[in-house]
Protein backbone atom coordinates (compact mmCIF):
# COMPACT_ATOMS: atom_id res chain seq x y z
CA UNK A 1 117.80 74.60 139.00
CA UNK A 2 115.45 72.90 141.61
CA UNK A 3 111.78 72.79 141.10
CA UNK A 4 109.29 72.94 143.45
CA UNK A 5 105.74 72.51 143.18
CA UNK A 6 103.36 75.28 144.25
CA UNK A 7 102.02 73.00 147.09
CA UNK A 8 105.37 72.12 148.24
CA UNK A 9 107.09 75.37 148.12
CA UNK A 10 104.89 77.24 150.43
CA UNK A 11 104.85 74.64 153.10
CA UNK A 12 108.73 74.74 152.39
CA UNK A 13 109.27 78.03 152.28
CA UNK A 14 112.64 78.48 154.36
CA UNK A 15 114.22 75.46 152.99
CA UNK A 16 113.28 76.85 149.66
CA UNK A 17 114.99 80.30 150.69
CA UNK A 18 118.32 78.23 152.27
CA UNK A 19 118.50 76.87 149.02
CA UNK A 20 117.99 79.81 147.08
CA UNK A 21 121.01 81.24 149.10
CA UNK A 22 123.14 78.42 148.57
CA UNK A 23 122.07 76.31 145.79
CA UNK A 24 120.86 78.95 143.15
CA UNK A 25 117.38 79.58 141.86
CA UNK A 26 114.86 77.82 142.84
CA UNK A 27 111.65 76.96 140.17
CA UNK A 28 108.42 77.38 140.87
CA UNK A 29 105.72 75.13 138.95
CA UNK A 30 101.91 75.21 139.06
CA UNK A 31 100.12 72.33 137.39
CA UNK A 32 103.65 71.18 135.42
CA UNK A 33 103.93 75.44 134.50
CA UNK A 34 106.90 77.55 135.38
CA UNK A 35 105.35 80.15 137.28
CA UNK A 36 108.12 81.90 139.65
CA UNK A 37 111.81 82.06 140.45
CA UNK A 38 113.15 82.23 144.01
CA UNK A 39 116.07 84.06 143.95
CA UNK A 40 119.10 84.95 146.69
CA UNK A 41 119.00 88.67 147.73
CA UNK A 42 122.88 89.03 146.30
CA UNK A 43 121.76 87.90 142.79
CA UNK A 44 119.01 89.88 142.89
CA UNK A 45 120.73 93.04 143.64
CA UNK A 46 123.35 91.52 140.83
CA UNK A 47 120.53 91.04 138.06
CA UNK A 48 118.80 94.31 138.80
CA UNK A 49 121.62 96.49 139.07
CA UNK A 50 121.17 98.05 142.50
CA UNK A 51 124.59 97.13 143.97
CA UNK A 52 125.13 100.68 144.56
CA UNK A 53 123.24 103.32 146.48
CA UNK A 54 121.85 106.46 144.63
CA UNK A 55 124.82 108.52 146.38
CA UNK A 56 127.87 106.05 145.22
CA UNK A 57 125.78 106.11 141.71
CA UNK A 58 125.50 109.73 141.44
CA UNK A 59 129.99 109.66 142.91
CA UNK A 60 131.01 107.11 139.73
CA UNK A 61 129.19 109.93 137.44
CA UNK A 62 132.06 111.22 134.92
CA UNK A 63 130.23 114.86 136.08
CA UNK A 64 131.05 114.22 139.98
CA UNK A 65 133.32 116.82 140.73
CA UNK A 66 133.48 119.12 137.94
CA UNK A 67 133.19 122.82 138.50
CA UNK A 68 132.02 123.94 135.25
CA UNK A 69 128.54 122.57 135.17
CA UNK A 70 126.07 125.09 135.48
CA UNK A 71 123.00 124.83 137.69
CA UNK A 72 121.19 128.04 137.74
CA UNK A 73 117.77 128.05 137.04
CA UNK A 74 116.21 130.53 134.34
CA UNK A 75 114.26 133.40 135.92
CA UNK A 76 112.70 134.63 133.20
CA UNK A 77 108.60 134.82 132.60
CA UNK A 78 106.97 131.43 131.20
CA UNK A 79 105.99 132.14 127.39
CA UNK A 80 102.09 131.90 126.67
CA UNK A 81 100.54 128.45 125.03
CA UNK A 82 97.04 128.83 123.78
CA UNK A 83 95.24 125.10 124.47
C-alpha cells in the first residue's frame, strides 16, 4: 500500500484516486500517523457488503416466494400501560 502525505494527497487527489482504482489502497499519513484509506468504489461496495440492491437482497431471502407467511396485521384494541 502507497502512502501519501496529507499535503501531498490533496494536491494529488486524482492521481491518488487512479491509483486507488488500479493499484489498491492508498494510505493516508498526517505528521508520520495513519490517518485515512483511499479506497476503489468496487472494494468498497466489496468490504461493506452492498453489492446488491435492497430488492435483489430482499429476492435471495429463503422467504421470497413462499405463500404461507402471514402478513395480516392484528386489529385488536392496544392493552393499557400505566407510566
Amino acid at each position: 500500500m502507497h502512502a501519501w502525505q496529507m499535503q501531498e494527497a490533496k494536491a494529488r487527489l486524482s492521481e491518488v484516486v487512479k491509483c486507488a482504482e488500479s493499484e489498491g489502497p492508498q494510505n493516508i499519513t498526517l505528521h508520520g500517523q495513519s490517518v485515512a484509506v483511499v479506497v476503489s468504489r468496487a472494494m468498497f461496495e466489496r468490504l461493506s457488503g452492498n453489492e446488491f440492491s435492497l430488492v435483489e437482497f430482499m429476492q435471495r431471502s429463503p422467504l421470497y416466494g413462499s405463500q404461507d407467511i402471514d402478513l395480516e396485521r392484528n386489529t385488536s384494541v392496544t392493552r393499557e400501560v400505566s407510566l
